[in-house]
C-alpha atoms as a PDB file:
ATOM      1  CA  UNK A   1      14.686 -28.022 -78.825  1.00  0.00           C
ATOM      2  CA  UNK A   2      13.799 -26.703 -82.390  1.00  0.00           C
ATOM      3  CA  UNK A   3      14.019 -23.114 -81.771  1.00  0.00           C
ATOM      4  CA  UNK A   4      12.947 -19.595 -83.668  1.00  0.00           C
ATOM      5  CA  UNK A   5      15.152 -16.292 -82.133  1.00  0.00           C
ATOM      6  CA  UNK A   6      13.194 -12.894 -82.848  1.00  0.00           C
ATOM      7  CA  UNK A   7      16.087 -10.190 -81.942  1.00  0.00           C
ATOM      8  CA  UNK A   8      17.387  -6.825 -83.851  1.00  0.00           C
ATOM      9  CA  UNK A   9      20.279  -5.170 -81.925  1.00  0.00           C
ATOM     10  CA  UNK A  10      23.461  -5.916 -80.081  1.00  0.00           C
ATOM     11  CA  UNK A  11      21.872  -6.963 -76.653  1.00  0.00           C
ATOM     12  CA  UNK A  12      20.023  -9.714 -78.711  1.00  0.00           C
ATOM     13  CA  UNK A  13      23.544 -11.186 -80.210  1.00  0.00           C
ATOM     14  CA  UNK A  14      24.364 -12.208 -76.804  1.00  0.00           C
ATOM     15  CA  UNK A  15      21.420 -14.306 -76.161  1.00  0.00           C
ATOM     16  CA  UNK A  16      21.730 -15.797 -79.882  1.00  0.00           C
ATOM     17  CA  UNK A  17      25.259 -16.676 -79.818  1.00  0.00           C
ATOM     18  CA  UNK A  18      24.940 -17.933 -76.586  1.00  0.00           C
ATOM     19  CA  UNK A  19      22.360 -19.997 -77.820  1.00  0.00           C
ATOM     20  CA  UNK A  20      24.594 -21.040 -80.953  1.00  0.00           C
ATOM     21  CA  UNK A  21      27.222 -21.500 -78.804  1.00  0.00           C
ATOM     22  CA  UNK A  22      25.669 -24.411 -76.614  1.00  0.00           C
ATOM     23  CA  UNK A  23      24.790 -26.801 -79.246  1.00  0.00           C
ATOM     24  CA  UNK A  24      21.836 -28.235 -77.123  1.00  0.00           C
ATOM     25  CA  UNK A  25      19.302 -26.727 -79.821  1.00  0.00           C
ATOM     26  CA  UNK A  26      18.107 -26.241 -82.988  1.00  0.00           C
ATOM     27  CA  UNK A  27      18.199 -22.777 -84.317  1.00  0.00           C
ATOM     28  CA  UNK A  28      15.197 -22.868 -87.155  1.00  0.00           C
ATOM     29  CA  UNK A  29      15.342 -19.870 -87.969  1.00  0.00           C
ATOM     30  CA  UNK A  30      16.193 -15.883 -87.255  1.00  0.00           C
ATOM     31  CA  UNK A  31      13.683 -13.240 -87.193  1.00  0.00           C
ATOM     32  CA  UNK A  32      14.952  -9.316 -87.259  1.00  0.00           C
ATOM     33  CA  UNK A  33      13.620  -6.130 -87.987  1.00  0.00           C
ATOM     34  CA  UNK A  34      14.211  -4.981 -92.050  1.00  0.00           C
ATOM     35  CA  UNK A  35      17.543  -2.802 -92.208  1.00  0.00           C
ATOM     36  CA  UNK A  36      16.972   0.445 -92.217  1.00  0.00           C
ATOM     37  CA  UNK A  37      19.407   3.755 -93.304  1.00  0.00           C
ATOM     38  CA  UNK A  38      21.472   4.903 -90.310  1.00  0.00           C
ATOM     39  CA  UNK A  39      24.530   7.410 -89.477  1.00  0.00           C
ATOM     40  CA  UNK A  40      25.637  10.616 -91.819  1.00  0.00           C
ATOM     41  CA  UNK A  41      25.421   9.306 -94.828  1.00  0.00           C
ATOM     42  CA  UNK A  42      22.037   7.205 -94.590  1.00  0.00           C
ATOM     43  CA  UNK A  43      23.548   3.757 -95.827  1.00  0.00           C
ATOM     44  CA  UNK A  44      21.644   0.743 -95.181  1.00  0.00           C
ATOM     45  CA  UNK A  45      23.199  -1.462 -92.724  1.00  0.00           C
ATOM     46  CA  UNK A  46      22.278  -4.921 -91.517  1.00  0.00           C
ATOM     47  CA  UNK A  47      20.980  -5.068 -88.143  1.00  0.00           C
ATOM     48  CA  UNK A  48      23.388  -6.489 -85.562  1.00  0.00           C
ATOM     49  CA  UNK A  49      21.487  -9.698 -84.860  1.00  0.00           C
ATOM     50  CA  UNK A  50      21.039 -10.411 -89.185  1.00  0.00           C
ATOM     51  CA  UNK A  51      24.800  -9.836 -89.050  1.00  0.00           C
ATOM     52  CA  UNK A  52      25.925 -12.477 -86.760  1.00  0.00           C
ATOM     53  CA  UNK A  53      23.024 -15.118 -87.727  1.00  0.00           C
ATOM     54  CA  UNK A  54      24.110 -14.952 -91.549  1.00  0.00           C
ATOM     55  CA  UNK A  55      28.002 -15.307 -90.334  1.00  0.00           C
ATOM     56  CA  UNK A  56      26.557 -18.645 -88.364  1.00  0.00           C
ATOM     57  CA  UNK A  57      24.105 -19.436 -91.316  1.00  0.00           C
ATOM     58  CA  UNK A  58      21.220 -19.746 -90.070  1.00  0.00           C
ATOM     59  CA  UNK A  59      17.822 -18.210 -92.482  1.00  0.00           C
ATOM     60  CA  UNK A  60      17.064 -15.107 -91.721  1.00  0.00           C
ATOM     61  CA  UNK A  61      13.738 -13.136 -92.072  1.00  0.00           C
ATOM     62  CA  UNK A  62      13.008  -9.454 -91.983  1.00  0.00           C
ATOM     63  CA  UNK A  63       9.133  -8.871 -91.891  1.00  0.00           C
ATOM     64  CA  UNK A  64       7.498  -5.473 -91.992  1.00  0.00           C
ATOM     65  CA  UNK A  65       5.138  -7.002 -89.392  1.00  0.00           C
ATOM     66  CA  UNK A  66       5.083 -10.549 -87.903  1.00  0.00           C
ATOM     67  CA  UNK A  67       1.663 -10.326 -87.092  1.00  0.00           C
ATOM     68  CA  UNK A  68       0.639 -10.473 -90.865  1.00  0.00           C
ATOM     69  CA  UNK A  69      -1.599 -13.942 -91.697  1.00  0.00           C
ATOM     70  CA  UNK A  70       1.442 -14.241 -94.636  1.00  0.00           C
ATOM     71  CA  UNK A  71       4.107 -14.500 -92.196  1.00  0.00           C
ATOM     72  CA  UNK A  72       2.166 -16.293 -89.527  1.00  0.00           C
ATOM     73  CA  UNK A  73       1.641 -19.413 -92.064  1.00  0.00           C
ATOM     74  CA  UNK A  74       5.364 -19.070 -92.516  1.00  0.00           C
ATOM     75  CA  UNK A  75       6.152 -19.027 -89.075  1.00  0.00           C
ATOM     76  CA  UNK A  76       3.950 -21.957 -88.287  1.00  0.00           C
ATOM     77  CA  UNK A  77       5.516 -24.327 -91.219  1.00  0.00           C
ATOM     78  CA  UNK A  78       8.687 -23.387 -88.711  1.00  0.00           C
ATOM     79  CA  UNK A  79       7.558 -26.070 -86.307  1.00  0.00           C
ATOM     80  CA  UNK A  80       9.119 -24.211 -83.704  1.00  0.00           C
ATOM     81  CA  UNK A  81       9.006 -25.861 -80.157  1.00  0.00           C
ATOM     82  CA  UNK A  82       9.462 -22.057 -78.642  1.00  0.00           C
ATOM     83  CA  UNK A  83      10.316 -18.887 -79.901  1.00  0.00           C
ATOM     84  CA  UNK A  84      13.212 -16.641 -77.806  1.00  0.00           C
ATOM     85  CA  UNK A  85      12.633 -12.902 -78.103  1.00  0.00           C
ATOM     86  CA  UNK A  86      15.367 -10.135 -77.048  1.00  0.00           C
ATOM     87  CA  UNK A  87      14.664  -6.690 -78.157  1.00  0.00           C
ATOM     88  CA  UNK A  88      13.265  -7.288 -81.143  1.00  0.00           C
ATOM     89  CA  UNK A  89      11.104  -4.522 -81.897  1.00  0.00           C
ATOM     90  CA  UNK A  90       7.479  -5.810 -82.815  1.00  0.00           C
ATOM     91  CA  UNK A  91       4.578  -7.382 -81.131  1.00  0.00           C
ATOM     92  CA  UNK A  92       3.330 -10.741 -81.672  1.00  0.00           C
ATOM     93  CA  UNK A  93       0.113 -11.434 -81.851  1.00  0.00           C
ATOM     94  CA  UNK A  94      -1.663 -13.864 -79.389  1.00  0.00           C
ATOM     95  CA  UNK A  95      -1.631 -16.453 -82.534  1.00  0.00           C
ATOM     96  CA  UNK A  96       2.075 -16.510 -82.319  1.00  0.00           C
ATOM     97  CA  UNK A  97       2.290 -16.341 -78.551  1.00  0.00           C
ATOM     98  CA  UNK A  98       0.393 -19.649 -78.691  1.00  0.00           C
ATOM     99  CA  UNK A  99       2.385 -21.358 -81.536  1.00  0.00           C
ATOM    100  CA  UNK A 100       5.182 -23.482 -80.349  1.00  0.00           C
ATOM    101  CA  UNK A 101       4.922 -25.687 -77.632  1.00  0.00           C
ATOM    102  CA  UNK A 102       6.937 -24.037 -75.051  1.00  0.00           C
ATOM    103  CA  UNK A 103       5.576 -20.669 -75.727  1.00  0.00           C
ATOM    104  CA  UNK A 104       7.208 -17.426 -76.096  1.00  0.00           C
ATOM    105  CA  UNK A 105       9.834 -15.941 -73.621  1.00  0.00           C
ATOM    106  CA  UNK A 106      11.254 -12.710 -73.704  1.00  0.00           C
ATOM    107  CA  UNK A 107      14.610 -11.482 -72.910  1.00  0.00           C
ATOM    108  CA  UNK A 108      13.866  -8.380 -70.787  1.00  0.00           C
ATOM    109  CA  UNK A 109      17.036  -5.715 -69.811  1.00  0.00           C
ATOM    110  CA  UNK A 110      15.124  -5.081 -66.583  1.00  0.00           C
ATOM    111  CA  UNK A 111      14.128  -6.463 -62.786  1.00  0.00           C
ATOM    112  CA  UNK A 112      10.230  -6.834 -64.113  1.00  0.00           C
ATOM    113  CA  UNK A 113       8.183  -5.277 -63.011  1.00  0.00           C
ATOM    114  CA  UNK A 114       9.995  -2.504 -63.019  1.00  0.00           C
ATOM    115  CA  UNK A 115      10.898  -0.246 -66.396  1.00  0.00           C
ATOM    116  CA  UNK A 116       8.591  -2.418 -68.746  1.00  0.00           C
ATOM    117  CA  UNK A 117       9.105  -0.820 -72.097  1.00  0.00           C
ATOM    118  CA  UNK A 118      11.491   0.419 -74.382  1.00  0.00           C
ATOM    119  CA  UNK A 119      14.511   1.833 -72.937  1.00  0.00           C
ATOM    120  CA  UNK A 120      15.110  -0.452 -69.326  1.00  0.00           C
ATOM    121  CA  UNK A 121      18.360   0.272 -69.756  1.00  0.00           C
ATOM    122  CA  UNK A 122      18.996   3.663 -69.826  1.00  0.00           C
ATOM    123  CA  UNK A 123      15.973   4.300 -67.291  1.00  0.00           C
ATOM    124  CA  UNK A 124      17.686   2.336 -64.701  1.00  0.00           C
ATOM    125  CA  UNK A 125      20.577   4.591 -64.681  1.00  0.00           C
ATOM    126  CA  UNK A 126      18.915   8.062 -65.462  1.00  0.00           C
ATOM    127  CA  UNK A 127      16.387   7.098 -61.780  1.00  0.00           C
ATOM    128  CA  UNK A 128      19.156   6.566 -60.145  1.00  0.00           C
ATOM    129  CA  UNK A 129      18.772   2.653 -59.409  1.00  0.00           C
ATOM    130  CA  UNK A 130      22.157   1.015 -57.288  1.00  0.00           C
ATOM    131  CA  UNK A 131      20.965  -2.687 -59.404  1.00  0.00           C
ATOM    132  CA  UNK A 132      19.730  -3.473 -62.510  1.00  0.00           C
ATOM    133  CA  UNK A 133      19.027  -7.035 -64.093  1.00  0.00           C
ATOM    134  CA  UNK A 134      17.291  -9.201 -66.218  1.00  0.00           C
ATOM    135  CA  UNK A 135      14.006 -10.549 -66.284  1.00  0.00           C
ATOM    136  CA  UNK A 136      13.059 -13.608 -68.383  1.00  0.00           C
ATOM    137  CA  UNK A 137       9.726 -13.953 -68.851  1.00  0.00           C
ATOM    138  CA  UNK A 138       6.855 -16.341 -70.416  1.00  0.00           C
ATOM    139  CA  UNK A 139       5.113 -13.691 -72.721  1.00  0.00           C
ATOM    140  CA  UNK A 140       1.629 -12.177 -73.010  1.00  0.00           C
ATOM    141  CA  UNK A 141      -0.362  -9.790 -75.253  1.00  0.00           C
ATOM    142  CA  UNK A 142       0.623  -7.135 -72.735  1.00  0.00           C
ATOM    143  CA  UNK A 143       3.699  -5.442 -72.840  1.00  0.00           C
ATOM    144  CA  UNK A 144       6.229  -6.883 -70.410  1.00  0.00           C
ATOM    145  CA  UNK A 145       3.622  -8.012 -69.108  1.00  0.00           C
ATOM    146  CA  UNK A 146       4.277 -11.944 -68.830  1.00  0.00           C
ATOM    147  CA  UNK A 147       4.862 -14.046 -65.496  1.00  0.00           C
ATOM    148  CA  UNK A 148       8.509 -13.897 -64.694  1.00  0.00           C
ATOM    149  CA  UNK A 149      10.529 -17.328 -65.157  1.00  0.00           C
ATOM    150  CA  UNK A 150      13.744 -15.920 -63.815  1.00  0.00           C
ATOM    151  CA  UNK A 151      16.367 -13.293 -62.233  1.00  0.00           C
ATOM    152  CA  UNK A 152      19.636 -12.232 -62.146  1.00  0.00           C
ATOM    153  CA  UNK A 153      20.439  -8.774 -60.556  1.00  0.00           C
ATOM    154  CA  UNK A 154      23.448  -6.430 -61.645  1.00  0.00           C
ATOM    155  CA  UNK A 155      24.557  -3.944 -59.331  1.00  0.00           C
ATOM    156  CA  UNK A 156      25.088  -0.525 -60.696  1.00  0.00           C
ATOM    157  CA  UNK A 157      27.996   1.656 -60.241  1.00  0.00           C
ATOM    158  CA  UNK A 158      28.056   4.917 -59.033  1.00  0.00           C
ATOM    159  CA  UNK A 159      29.798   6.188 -62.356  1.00  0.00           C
ATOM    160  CA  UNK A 160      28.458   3.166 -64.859  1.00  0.00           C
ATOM    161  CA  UNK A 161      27.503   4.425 -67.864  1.00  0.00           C
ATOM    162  CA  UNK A 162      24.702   2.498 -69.858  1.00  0.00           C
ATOM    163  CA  UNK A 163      27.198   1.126 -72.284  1.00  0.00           C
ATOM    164  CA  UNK A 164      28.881  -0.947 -69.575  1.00  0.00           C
ATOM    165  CA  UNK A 165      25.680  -1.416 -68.202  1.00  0.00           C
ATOM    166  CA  UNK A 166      24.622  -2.822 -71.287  1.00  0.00           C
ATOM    167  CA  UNK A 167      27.256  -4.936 -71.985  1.00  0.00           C
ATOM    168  CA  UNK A 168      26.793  -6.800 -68.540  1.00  0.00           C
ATOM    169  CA  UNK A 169      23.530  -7.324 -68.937  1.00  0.00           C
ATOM    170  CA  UNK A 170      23.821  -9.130 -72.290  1.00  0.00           C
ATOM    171  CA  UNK A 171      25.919 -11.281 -71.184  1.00  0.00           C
ATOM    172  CA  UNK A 172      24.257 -12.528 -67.975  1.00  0.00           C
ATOM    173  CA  UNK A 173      20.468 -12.801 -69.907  1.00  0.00           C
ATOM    174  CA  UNK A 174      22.587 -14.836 -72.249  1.00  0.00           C
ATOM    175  CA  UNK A 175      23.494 -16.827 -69.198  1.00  0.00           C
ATOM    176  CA  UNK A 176      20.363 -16.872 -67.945  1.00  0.00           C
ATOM    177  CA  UNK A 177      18.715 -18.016 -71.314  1.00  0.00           C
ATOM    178  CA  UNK A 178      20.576 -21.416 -71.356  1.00  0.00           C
ATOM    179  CA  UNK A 179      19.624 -21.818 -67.618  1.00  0.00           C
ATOM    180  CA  UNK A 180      15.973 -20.989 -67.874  1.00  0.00           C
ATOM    181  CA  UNK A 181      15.381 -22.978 -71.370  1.00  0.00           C
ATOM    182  CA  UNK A 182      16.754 -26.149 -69.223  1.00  0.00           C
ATOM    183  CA  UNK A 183      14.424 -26.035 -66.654  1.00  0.00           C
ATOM    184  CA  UNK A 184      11.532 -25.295 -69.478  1.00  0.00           C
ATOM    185  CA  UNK A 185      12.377 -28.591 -71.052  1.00  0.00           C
ATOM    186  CA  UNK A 186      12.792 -30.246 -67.869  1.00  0.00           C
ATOM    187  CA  UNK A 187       9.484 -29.279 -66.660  1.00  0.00           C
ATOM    188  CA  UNK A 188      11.334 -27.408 -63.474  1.00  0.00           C
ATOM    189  CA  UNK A 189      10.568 -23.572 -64.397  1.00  0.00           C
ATOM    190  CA  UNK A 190       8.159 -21.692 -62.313  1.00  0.00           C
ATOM    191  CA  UNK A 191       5.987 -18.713 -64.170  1.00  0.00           C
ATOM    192  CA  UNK A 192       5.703 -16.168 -60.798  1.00  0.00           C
ATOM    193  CA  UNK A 193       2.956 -13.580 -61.874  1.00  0.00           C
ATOM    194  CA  UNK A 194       4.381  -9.609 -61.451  1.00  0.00           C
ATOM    195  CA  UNK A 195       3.157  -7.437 -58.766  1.00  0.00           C
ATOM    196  CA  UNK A 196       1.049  -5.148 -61.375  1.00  0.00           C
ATOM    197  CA  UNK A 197       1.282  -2.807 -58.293  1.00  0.00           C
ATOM    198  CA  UNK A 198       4.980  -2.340 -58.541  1.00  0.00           C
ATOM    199  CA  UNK A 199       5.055  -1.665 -62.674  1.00  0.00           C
ATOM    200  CA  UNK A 200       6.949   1.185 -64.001  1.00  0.00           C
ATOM    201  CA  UNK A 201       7.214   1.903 -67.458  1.00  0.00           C
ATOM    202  CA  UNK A 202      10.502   3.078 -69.357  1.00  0.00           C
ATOM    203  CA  UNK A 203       9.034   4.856 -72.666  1.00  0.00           C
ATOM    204  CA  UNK A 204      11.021   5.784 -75.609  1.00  0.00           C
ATOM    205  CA  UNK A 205      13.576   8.253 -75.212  1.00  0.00           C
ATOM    206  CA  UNK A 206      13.213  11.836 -76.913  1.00  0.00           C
ATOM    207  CA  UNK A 207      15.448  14.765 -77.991  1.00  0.00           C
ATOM    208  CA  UNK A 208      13.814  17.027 -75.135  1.00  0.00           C
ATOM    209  CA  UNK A 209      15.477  14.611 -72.726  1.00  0.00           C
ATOM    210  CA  UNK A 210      19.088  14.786 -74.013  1.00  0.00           C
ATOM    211  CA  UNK A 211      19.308  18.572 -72.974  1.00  0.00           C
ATOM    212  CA  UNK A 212      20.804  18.871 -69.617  1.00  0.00           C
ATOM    213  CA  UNK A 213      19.279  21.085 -66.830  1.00  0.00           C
ATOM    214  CA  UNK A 214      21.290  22.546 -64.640  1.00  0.00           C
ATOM    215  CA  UNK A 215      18.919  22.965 -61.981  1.00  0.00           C
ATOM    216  CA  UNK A 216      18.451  19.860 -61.276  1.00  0.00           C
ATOM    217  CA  UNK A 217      21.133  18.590 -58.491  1.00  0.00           C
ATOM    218  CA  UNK A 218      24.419  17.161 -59.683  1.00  0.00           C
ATOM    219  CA  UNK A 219      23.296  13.588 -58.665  1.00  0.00           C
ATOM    220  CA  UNK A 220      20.341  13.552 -61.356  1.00  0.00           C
ATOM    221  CA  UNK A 221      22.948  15.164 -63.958  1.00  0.00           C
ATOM    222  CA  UNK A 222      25.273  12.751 -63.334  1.00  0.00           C
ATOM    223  CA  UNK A 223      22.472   9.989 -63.766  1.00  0.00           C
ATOM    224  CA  UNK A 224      21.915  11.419 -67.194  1.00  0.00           C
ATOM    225  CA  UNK A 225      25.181  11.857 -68.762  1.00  0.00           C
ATOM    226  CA  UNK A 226      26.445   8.384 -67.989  1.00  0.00           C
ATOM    227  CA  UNK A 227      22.601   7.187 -68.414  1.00  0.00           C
ATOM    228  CA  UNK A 228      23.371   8.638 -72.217  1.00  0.00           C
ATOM    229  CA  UNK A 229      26.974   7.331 -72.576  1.00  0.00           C
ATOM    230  CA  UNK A 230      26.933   6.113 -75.402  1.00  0.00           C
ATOM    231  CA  UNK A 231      23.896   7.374 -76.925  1.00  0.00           C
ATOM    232  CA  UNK A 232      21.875   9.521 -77.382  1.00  0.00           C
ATOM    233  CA  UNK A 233      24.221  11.198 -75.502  1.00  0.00           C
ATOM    234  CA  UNK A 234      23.551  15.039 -73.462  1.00  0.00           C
ATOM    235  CA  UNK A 235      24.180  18.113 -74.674  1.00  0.00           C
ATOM    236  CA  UNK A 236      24.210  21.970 -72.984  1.00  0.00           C
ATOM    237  CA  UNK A 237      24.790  25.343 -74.579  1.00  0.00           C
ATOM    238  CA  UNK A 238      28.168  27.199 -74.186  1.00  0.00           C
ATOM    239  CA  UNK A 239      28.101  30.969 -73.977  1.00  0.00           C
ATOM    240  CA  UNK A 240      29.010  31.602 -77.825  1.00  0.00           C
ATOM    241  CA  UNK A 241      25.604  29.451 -78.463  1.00  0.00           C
ATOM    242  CA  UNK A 242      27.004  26.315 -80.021  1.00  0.00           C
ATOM    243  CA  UNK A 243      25.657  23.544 -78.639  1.00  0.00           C
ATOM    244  CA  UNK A 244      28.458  21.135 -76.677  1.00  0.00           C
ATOM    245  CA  UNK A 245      27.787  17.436 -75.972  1.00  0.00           C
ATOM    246  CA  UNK A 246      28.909  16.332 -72.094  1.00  0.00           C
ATOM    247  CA  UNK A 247      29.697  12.724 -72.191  1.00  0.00           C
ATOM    248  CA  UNK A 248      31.621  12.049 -68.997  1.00  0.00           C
ATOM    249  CA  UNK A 249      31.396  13.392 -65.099  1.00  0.00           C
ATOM    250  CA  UNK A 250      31.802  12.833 -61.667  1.00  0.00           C
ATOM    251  CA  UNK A 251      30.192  13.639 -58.862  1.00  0.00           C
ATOM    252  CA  UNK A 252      31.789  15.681 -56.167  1.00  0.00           C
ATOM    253  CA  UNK A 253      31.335  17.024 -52.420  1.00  0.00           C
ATOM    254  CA  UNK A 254      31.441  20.509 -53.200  1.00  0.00           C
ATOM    255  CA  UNK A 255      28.452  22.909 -52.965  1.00  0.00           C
ATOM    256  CA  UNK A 256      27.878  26.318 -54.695  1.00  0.00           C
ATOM    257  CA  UNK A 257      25.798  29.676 -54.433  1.00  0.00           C
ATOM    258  CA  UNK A 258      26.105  30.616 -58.319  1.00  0.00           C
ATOM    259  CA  UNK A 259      23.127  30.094 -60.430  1.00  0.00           C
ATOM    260  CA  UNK A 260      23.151  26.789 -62.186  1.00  0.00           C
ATOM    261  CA  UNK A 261      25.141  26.215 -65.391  1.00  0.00           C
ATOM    262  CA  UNK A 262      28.093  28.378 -64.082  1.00  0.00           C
ATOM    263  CA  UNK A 263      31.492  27.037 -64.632  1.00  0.00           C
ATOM    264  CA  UNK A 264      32.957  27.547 -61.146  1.00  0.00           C
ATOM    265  CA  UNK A 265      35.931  25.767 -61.261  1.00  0.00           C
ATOM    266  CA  UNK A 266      38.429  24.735 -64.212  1.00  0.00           C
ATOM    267  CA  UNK A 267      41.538  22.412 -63.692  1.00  0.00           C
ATOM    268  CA  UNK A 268      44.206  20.894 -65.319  1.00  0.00           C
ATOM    269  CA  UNK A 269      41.769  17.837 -66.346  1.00  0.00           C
ATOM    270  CA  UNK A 270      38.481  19.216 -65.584  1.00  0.00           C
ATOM    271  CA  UNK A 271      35.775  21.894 -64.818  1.00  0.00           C
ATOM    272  CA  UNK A 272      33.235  21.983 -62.555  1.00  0.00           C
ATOM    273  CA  UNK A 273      29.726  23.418 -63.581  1.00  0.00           C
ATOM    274  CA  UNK A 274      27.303  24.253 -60.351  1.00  0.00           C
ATOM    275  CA  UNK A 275      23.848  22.442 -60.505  1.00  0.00           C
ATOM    276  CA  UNK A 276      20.902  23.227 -58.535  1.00  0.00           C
ATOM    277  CA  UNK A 277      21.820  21.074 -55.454  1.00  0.00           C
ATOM    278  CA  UNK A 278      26.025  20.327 -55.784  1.00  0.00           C
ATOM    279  CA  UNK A 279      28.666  20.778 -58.263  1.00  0.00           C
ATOM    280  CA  UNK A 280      29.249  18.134 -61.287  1.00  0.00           C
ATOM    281  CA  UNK A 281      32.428  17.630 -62.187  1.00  0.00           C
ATOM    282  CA  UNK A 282      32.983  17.165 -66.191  1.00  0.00           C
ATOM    283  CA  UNK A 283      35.413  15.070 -67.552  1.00  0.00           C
ATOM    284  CA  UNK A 284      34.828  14.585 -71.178  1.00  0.00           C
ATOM    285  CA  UNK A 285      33.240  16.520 -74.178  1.00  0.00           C
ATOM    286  CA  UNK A 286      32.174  16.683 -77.916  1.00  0.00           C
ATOM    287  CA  UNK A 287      32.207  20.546 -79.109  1.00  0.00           C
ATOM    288  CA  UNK A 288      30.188  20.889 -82.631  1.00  0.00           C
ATOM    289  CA  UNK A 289      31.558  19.423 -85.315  1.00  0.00           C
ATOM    290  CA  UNK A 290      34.457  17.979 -83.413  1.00  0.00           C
ATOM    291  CA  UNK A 291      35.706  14.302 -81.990  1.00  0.00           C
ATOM    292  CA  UNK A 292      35.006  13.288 -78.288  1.00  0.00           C
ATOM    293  CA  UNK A 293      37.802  14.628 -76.387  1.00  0.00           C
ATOM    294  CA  UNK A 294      38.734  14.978 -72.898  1.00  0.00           C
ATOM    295  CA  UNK A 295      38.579  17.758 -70.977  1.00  0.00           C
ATOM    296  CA  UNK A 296      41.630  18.741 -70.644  1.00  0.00           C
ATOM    297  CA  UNK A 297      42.096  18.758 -74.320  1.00  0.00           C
ATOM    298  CA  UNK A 298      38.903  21.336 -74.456  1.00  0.00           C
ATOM    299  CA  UNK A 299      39.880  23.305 -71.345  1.00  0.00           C
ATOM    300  CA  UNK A 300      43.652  23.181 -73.243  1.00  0.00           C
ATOM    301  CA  UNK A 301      42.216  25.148 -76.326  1.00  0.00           C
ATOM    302  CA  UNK A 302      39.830  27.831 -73.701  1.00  0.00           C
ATOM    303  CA  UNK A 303      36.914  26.070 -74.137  1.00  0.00           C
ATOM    304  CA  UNK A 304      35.241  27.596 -70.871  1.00  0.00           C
ATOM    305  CA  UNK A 305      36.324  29.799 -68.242  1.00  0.00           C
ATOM    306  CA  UNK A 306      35.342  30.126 -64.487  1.00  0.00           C
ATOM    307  CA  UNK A 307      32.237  32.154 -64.449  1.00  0.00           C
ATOM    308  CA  UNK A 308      30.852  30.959 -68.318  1.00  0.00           C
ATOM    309  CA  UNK A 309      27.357  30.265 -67.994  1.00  0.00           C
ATOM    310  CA  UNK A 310      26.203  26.702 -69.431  1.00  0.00           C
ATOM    311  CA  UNK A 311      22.804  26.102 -71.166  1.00  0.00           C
ATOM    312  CA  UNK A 312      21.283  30.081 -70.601  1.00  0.00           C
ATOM    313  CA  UNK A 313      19.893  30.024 -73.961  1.00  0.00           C
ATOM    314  CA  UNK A 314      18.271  26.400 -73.882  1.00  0.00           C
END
């Protein structure tokens, strides 16, 4: 099957090399978003998806917008027999959706309809959801939107971060990709319409979100750390007013009268902050302007003390 991949970051790769990988099809063509400046020191870097289609050679194309009537003509001298989207970052426009033969399917980090959107990922963690998955879907003008072709559901951890979250949902979509694009060809797949009734949305994440709040119980800080692991990441004030990021915890059994934010426990390896239900135990931090470092490390050097209050000036 002659086919064009639209995909930007490292969740796509999987899907793409998986497709590479088979040798059942023809990859036309790879379609990313431009490279943009990132980190400290703003350099330019390819996206992950341009990076591992030039290393397999395959022409890549970095449009400002697909939907343009320039790139559209361009698209359609493509021939493709179906386009494979995986986070890529743009809308197409119904034109595009009705170009190849097979259609458009989408890649989705998500058990549709559930967190349609942006960040499936990190939402699934941050709620507080036991399984996560991925959706593959025959694509619409709407967004996440499409009938669903196929499943596969990954249970979540109680202390999975997104990262590893991540990671195993790449690779089963990838799995799922070659599985689903069989039964297209064959004639076999079944589009199953979503409940609308049952839609959530996962919008894009914002600074306001990263900042923890104590009050909340230690279940739904615990959901946000690890939902943040490994970025944006969370971050609290410590009593001297530098900001601190929190990039690991546990949950615990232990309950607590002092006001939220207090530090009411410190060990060898650890301290435990009070929420407004529970106590979180921390396990891993970033002060400003320093490396990720355990705990212990920061605890070590008298980085808090039973009784410090996290976050008051937030």
């Amino acid at each position: 099957m002659r086919i064009v991949f639209m995909g930007t970051p490292d969740f796509a790769v999987g899907s793409l090399a998986a497709l590479s990988e088979s040798g059942k099809h023809e990859i036309v063509s790879v379609i990313t978003q431009p490279d943009r400046p990132k980190g400290r020191g703003n350099k330019v870097l390819m996206t992950p998806v341009k990076e591992y289609a030039l290393s397999k050679g395959y022409p890549v194309y970095q449009p400002q917008r697909v939907k343009t009537p320039e790139f559209v003509a361009e698209l359609r001298a493509m021939e493709p027999e179906l386009i494979v989207v995986a986070a890529f970052g743009q809308f197409l426009s119904q034109e595009i959706l009705e170009m190849p033969k097979y259609g458009c399917i989408n890649v989705h980090a998500s058990l549709l309809p559930k967190y349609r959107g942006a960040a499936p990922i990190q939402y699934a963690i941050i709620k507080g959801e036991k399984e996560s998955g991925v959706t593959i879907m025959q694509m619409d003008i709407g967004m996440d939107t499409g009938a669903m072709l196929s499943k596969v559901v990954v249970p979540i951890g109680e202390n999975m971060t997104m990262g590893e979250l991540h990671d195993e949902l790449r690779d089963k979509g990838a799995e799922l990709l070659l599985e689903t694009i069989e039964k297209i060809a064959a004639g076999t797949a079944v589009a199953v319409p979503q409940p609308k009734e049952e839609a959530t949305y996962a919008t894009l994440l914002d600074r306001s979100m990263e900042c923890i709040d104590w009050s909340k119980s230690a279940q739904e800080v615990h959901n946000l750390i690890r939902g943040f692991n490994p970025a944006p990441s969370t971050f609290t004030k410590l009593p001297n007013g530098k900001n601190i990021k929190i990039w690991g915890s546990l949950l615990t059994n232990k309950t607590s009268e002092a006001q939220p934010g207090t530090v009411v426990e410190v060990t060898k390896k650890s301290f435990l902050v009070a929420c407004g239900e529970g106590v979180v135990e921390i396990t891993e931090v970033q002060p400003e302007s320093k490396k990720r470092m355990p705990a212990q490390v920061f605890i070590n050097g008298r980085g808090v003390q039973v009784g410090d209050i996290l976050g008051a000036s937030d």
